[in-house]
Protein backbone atom coordinates (compact mmCIF):
# COMPACT_ATOMS: atom_id res chain seq x y z
CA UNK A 1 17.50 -6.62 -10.17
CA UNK A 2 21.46 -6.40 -9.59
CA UNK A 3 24.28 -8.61 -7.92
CA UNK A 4 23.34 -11.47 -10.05
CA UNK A 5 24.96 -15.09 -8.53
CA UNK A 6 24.29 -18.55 -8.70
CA UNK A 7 24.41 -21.10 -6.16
CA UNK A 8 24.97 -23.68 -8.79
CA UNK A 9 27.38 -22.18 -11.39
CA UNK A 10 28.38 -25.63 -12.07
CA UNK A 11 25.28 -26.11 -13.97
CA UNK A 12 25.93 -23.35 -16.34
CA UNK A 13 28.11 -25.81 -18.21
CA UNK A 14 25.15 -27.07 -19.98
CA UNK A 15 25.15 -23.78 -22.22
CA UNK A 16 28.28 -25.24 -24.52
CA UNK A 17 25.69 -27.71 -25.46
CA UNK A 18 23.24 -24.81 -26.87
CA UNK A 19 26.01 -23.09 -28.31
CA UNK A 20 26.97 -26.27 -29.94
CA UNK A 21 23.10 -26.60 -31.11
CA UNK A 22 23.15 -22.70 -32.17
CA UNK A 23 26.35 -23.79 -34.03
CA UNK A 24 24.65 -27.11 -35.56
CA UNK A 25 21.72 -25.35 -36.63
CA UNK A 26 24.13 -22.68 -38.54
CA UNK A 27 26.37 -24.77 -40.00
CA UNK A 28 22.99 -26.28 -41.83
CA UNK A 29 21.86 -22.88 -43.16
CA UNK A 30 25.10 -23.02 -45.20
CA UNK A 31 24.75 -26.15 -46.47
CA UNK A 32 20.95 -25.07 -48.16
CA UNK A 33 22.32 -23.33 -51.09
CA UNK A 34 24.37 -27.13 -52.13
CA UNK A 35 21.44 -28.83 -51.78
CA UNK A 36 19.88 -26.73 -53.91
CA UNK A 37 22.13 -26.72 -56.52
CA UNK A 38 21.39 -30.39 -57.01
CA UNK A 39 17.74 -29.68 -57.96
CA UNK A 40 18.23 -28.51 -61.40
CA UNK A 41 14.69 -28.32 -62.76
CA UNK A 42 13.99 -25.07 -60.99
CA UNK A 43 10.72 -24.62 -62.49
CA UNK A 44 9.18 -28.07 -61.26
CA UNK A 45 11.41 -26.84 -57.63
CA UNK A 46 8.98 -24.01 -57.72
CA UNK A 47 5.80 -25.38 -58.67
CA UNK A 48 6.10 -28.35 -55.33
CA UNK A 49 7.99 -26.31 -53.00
CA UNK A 50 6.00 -22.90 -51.98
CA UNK A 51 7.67 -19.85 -50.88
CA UNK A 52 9.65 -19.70 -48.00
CA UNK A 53 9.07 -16.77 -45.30
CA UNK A 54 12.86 -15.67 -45.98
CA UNK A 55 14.67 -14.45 -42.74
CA UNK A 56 11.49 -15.05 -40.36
CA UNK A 57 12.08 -19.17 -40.85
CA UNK A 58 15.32 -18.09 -38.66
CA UNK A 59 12.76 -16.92 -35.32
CA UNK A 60 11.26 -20.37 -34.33
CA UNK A 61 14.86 -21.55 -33.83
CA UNK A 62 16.06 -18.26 -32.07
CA UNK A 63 13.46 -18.23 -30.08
CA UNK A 64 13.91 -21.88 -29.10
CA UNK A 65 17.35 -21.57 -28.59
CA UNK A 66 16.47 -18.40 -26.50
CA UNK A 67 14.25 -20.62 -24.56
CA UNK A 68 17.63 -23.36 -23.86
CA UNK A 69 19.48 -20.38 -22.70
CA UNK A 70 16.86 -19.53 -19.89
CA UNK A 71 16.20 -22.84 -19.26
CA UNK A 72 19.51 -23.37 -18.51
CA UNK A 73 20.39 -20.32 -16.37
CA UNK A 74 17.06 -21.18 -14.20
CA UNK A 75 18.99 -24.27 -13.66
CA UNK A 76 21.44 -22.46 -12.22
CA UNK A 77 19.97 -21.13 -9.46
CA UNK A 78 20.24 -17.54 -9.84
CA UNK A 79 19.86 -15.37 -7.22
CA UNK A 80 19.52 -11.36 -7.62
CA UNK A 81 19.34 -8.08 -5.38
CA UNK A 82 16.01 -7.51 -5.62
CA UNK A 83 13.72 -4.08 -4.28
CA UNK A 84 10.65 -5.41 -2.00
CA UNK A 85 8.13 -3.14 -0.31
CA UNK A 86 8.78 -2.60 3.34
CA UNK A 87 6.44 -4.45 5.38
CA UNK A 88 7.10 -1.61 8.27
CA UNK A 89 8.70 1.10 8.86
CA UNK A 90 9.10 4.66 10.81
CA UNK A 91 9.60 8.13 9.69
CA UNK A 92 9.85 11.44 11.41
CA UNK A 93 9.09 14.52 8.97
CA UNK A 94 10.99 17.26 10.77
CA UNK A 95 9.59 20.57 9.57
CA UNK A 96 11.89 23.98 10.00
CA UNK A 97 8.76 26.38 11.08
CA UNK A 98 11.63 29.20 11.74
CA UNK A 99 10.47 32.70 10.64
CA UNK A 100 12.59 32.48 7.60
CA UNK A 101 10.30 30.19 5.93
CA UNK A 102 8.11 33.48 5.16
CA UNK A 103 10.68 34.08 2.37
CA UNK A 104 8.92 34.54 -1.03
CA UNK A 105 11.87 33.09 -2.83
CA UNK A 106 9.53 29.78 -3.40
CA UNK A 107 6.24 30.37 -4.51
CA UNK A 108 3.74 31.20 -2.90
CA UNK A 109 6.00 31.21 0.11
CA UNK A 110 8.68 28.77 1.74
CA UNK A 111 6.72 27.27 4.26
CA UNK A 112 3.07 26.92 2.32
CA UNK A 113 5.27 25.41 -0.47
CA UNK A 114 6.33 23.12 2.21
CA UNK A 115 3.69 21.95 3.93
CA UNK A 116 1.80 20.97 0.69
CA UNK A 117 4.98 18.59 -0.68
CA UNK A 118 4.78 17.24 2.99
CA UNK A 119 1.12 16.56 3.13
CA UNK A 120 1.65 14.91 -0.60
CA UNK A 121 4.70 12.71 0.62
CA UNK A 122 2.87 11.08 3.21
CA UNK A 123 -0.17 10.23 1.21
CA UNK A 124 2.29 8.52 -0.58
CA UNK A 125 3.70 6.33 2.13
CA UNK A 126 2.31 2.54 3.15
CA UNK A 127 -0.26 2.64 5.24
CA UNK A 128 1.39 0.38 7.94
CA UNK A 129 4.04 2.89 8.52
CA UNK A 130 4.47 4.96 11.16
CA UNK A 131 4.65 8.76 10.54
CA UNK A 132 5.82 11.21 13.04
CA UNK A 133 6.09 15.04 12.57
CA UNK A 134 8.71 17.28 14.38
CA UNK A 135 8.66 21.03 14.12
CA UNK A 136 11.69 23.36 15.37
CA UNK A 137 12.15 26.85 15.26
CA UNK A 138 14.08 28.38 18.57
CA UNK A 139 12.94 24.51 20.22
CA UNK A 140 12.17 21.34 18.54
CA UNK A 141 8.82 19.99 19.86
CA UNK A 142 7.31 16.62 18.71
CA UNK A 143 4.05 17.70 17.27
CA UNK A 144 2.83 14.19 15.95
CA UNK A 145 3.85 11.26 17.62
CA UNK A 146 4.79 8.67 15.22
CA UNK A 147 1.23 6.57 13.82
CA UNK A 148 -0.40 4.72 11.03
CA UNK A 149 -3.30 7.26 11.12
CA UNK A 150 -1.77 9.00 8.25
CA UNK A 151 -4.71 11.98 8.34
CA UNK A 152 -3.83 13.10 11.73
CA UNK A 153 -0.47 13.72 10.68
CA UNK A 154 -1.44 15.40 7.77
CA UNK A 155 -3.82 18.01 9.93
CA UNK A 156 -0.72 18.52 12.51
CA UNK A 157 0.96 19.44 9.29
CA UNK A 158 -1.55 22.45 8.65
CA UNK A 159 -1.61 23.24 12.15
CA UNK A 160 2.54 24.41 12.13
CA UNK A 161 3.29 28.27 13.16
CA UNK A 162 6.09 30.25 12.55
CA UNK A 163 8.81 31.85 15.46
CA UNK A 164 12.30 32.73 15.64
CA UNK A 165 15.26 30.80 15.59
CA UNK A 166 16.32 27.32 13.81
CA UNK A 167 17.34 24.03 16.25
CA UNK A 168 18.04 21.70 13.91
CA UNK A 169 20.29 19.43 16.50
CA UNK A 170 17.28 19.84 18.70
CA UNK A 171 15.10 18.87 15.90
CA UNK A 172 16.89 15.22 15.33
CA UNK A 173 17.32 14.40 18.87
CA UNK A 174 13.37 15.42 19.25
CA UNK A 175 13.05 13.02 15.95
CA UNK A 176 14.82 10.42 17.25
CA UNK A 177 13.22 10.29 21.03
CA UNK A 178 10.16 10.06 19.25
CA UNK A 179 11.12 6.56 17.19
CA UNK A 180 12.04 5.18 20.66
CA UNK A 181 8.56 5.24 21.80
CA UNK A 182 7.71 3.10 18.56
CA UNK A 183 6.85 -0.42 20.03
CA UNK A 184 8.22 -3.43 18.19
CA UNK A 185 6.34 -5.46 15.58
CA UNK A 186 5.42 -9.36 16.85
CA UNK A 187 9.28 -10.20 17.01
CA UNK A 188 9.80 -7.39 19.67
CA UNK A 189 12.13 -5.76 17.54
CA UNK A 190 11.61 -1.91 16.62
CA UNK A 191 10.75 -1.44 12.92
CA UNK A 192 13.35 0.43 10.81
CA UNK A 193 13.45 4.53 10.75
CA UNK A 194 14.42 7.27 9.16
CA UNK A 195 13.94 10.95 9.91
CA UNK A 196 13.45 13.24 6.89
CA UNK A 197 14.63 16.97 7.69
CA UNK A 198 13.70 20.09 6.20
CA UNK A 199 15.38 23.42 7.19
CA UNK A 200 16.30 26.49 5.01
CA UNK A 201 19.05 27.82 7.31
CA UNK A 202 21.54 26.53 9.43
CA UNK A 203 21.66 25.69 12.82
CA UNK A 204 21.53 28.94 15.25
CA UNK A 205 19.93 27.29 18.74
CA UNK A 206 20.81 24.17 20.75
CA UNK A 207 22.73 21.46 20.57
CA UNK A 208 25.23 21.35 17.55
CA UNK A 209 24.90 18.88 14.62
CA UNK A 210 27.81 17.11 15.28
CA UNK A 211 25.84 16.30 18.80
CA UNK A 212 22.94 15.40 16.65
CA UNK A 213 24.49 13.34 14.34
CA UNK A 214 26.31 11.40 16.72
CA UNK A 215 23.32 10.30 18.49
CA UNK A 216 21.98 9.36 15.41
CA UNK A 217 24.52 6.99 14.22
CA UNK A 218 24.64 5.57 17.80
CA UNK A 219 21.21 4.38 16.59
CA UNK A 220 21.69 3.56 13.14
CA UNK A 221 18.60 6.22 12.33
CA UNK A 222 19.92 7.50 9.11
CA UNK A 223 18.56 11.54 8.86
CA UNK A 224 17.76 12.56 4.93
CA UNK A 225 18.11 16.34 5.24
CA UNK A 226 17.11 18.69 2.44
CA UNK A 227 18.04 21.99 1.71
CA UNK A 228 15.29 24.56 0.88
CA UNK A 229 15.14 27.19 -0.57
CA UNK A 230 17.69 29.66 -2.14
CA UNK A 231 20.21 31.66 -2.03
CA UNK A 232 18.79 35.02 -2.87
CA UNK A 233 16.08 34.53 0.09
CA UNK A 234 15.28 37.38 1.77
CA UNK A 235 12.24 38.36 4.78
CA UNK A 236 11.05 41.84 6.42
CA UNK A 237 11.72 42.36 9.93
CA UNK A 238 9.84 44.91 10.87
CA UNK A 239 11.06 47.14 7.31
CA UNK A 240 14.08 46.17 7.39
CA UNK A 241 15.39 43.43 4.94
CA UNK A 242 17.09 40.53 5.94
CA UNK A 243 19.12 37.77 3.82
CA UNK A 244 18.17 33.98 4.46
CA UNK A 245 20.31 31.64 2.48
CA UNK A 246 20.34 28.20 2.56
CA UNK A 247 23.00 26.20 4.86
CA UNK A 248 22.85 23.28 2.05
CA UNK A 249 26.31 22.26 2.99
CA UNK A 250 25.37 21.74 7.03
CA UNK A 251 22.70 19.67 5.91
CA UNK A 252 24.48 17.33 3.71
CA UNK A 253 27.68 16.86 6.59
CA UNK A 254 24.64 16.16 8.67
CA UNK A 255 23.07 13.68 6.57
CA UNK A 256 26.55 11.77 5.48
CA UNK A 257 27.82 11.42 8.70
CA UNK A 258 24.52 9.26 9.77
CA UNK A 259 24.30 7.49 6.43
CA UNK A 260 21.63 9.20 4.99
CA UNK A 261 21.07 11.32 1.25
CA UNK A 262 20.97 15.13 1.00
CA UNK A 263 18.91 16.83 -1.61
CA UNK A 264 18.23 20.58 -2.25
CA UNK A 265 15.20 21.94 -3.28
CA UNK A 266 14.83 25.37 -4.71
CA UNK A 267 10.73 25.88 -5.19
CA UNK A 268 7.78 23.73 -4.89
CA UNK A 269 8.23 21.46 -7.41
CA UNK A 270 11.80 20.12 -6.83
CA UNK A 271 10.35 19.94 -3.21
CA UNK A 272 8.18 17.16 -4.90
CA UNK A 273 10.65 15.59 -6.33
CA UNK A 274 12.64 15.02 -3.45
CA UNK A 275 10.02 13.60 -1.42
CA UNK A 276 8.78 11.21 -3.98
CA UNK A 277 12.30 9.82 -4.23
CA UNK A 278 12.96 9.47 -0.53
CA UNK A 279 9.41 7.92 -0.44
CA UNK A 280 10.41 5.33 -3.15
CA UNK A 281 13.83 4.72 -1.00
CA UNK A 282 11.95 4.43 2.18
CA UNK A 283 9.27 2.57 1.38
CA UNK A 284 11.08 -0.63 0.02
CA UNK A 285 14.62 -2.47 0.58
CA UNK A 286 16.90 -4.74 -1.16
CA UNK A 287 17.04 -8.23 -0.46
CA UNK A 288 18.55 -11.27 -2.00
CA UNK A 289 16.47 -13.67 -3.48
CA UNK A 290 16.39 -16.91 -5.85
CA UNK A 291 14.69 -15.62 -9.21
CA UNK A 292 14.68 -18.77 -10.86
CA UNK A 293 11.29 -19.22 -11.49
CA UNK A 294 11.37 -15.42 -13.38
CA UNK A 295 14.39 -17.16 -15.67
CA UNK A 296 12.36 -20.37 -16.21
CA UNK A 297 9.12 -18.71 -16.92
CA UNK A 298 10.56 -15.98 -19.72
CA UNK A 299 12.03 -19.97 -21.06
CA UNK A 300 8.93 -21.36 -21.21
CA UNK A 301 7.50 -18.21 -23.33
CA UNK A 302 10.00 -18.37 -25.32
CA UNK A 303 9.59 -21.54 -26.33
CA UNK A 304 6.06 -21.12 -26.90
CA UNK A 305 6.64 -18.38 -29.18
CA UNK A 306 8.91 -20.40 -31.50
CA UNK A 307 6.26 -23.49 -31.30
CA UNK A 308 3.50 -20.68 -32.27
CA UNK A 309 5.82 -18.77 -35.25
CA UNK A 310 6.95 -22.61 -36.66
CA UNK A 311 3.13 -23.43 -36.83
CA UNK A 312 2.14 -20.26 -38.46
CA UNK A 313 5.38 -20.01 -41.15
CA UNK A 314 6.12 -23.46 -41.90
CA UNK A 315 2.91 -24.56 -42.29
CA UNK A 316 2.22 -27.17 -45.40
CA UNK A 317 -1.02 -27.87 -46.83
CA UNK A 318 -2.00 -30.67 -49.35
């Protein structure tokens, strides 16, 4: 929770009245030692007054004055910025099946490394989302239209092929015509998208990324690209070996100027990093909401505990 508020401040006044018990109940604890001095048979003190528990008699009453506090803030009517799973939602995985994705820079290879973290990211999306998958090499073509049945998405995944070139405007203009054909929910309105991009180059085909990126802010369809692979990539065309280096800062331009996150990803398992963090940004949002009852409730504990520690160390017995 963050951006605490409270639609009553007002209320909050009430705390000067536990401070001034907090200050009360202190102001006692140094008046114990004169009392005691005014019991001078110390022997007949210790034979009708047992041993105290020492600093735990202090917990019942700082738990109970634990419990005011939260009492008194649920009063308040907080309200916090609070993360709740998405009831809906669409994303495009666009997949760069350009020949460079041979490279053996990632183990076992750039695009087997690939299609694995893919697979693995949308087993890990909501079931009532809609998952879409785009692949681009030379042309962007939309190879899964955008569904809850997760498992057909996941086989069009194994299914992707290699060829020349790298669209990657294409690829987010493919991405985005394919959220358009997403219906709306009961309200008529679309569910919100995203379109996750993966390319290990930079854009050598088609429509430029400024094009793309445009079009996608038009929309408000944020694009999440990530950069894969590194820099010391290399493939064999036919003997003859070529250098394919990430375009890591294309990607990012591309994702800040529609108001999504870059990442880069340099083997398999940073790939599955990256998707498990844009699946936990995807799959819920932020909303406000009164958290009162959370504040009252950790209260009410709290002043159970100190009724439960009193019982057990201030006990007396005949």
């Amino acid at each position: 929770m963050h951006g605490f508020a409270f639609t009553a401040p007002y209320r909050l006044l009430l705390l000067l009245a536990v401070a001034a018990v907090a200050g009360a109940y202190l102001w006692m604890q140094s008046r114990r030692p004169v009392y005691a001095a005014r019991f001078t048979e110390l022997d007949l003190l210790a034979s009708v007054a047992p041993k105290r528990p020492g600093w735990r008699r202090h917990i019942p009453a700082g738990l109970l004055l634990l419990s005011l506090v939260a009492l008194t803030t649920a009063f308040a009517k907080p309200e916090a910025d609070v993360r709740v799973p998405r009831e809906r939602a669409t994303i495009v995985i666009a997949l760069d099946t350009s020949a460079s994705m041979q490279a053996v820079d990632v183990s076992p290879d750039r695009i087997t490394a690939a299609k694995a973290s893919a697979k693995a990211f949308i087993d890990r999306l909501p079931k009532q989302f809609n998952v879409g998958l785009v692949s681009f090499n030379a042309v962007a073509s939309v190879v899964a239209t955008p569904t809850q049945d997760h498992a057909a998405v996941r086989d069009a995944v194994d299914g992707l092929r290699l060829a020349g070139g790298t669209a990657i405007g294409e690829a987010v203009i493919a991405s985005l015509n394919a959220i358009s054909n997403v219906p709306g929910g009961d309200n008529a309105k679309p569910p919100p998208a995203r379109v996750v991009l993966l390319s290990d180059g930079g854009n050598t085909i088609g429509r430029s990324l400024d094009q793309a990126a445009a079009a996608a802010s038009s929309l408000g369809i944020p694009v999440s690209t990530i950069a894969y692979g590194t820099a010391s990539g290399t493939v064999d065309v036919q003997g003859q070996i070529v250098p394919v280096p990430v375009d890591a800062p294309s990607l990012a331009a591309l994702a800040a100027a529609t108001g999504g996150q870059s990442y880069s990803a340099k083997s398999g398992e940073e790939l599955n990093g990256v998707y498990s963090d844009i699946g936990s940004q995807v799959g819920y949002t932020t909303k406000r909401q009164e958290v009162t009852a959370t504040l009252a409730g950790l209260g009410l504990l709290a002043a159970v505990a100190a009724a439960v520690t009193s019982l057990l160390w201030s006990a007396r017995f005949p």
